[in-house]
Protein backbone atom coordinates (compact mmCIF):
# COMPACT_ATOMS: atom_id res chain seq x y z
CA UNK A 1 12.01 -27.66 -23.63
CA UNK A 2 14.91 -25.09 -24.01
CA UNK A 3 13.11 -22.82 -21.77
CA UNK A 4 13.15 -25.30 -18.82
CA UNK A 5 16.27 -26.51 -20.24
CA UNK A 6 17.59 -22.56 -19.63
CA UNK A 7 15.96 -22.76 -16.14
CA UNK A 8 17.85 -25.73 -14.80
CA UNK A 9 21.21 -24.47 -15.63
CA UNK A 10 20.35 -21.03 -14.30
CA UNK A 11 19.13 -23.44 -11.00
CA UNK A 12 22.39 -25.32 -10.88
CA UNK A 13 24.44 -22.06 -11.17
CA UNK A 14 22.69 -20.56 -8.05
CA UNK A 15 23.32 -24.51 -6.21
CA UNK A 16 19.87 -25.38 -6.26
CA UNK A 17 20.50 -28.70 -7.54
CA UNK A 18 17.13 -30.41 -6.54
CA UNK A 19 15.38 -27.41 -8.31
CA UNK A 20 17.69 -28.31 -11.19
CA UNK A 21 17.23 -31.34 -11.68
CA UNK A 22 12.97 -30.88 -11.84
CA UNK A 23 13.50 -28.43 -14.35
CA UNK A 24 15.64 -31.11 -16.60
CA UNK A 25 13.20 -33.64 -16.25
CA UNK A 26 10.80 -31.14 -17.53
CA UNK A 27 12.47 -30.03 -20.46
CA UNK A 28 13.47 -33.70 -21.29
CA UNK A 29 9.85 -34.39 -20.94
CA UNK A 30 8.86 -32.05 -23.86
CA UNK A 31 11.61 -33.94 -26.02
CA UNK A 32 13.02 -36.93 -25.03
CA UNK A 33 16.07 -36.29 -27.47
CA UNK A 34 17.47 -33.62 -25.83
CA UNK A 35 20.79 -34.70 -25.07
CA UNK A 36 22.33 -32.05 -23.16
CA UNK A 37 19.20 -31.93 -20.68
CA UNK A 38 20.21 -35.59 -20.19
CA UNK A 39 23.69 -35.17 -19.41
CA UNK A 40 22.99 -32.22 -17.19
CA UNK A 41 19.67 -33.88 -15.45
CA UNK A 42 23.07 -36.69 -14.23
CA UNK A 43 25.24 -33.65 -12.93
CA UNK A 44 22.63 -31.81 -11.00
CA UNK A 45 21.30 -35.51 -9.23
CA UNK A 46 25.32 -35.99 -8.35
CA UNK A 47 25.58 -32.05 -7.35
CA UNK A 48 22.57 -32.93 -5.04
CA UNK A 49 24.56 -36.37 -3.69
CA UNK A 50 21.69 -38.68 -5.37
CA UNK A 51 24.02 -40.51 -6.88
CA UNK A 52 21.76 -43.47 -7.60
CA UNK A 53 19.72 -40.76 -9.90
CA UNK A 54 22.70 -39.61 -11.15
CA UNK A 55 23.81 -43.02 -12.28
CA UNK A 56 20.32 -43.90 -13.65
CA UNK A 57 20.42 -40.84 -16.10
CA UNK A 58 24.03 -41.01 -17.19
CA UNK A 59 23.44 -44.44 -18.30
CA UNK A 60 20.24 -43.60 -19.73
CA UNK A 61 22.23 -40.12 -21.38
CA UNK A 62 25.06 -42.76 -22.46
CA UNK A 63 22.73 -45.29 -24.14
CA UNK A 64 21.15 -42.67 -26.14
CA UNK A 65 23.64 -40.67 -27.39
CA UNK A 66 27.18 -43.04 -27.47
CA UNK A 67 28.73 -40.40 -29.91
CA UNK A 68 27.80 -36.98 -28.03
CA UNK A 69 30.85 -35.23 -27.23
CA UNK A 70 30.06 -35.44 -23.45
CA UNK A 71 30.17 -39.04 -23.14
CA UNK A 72 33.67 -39.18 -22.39
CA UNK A 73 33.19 -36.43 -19.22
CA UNK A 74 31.01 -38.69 -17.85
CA UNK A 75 32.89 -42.17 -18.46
CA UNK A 76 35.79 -39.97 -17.11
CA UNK A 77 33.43 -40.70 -13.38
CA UNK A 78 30.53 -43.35 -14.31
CA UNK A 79 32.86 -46.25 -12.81
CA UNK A 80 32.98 -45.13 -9.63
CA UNK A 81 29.08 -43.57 -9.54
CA UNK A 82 27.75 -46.80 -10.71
CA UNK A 83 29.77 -48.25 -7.83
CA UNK A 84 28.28 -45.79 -5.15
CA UNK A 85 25.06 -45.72 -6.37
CA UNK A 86 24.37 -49.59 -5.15
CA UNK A 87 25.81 -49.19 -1.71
C-alpha cells in the first residue's frame, strides 16, 4: 500500500492527476484504513476537475477518520465541492 501510496504522490507532483488517483485507489485497496491515501485519492479527483469523485472520497475520507488532522483542510472546501459535484 505505501508503495502505491508513494507512487500517487510522486504522480500528482508531476500533474498526472488521473494517474494519481489509480495509484490511491490501489494502495487504499491493499488497506482500506489508510487515511492519508483517502484524503489524497479526494485532492487528485479535484486536481483532475472530477469533482463528483472528489466529493465521493472526501466524504468517504471524512466518515472514516472525523479526528485526522486533515479533516479540517478539507471542510475548509467540502461545502462548495459537494455543491458542484451535483450540478
Amino acid at each position: 500500500a505505501s508503495c502505491w501510496f508513494q507512487l500517487g504522490t510522486a504522480q500528482s507532483k508531476l500533474e498526472d492527476f488521473p494517474s494519481a488517483a489509480h495509484a490511491f485507489e490501489r494502495a487504499i485497496e491493499l488497506d482500506e484504513q489508510y487515511a492519508v491515501a483517502w484524503f489524497n485519492l479526494g485532492g487528485a479527483h479535484l486536481n483532475a476537475g472530477h469533482l463528483h469523485s472528489a466529493a465521493q472520497a472526501w466524504g468517504e475520507a471524512v466518515r472514516r477518520f472525523p479526528e485526522h488532522k486533515l479533516v479540517s483542510v478539507v471542510r475548509a472546501d467540502y461545502d462548495w465541492l459537494v455543491g458542484a459535484a451535483s450540478e
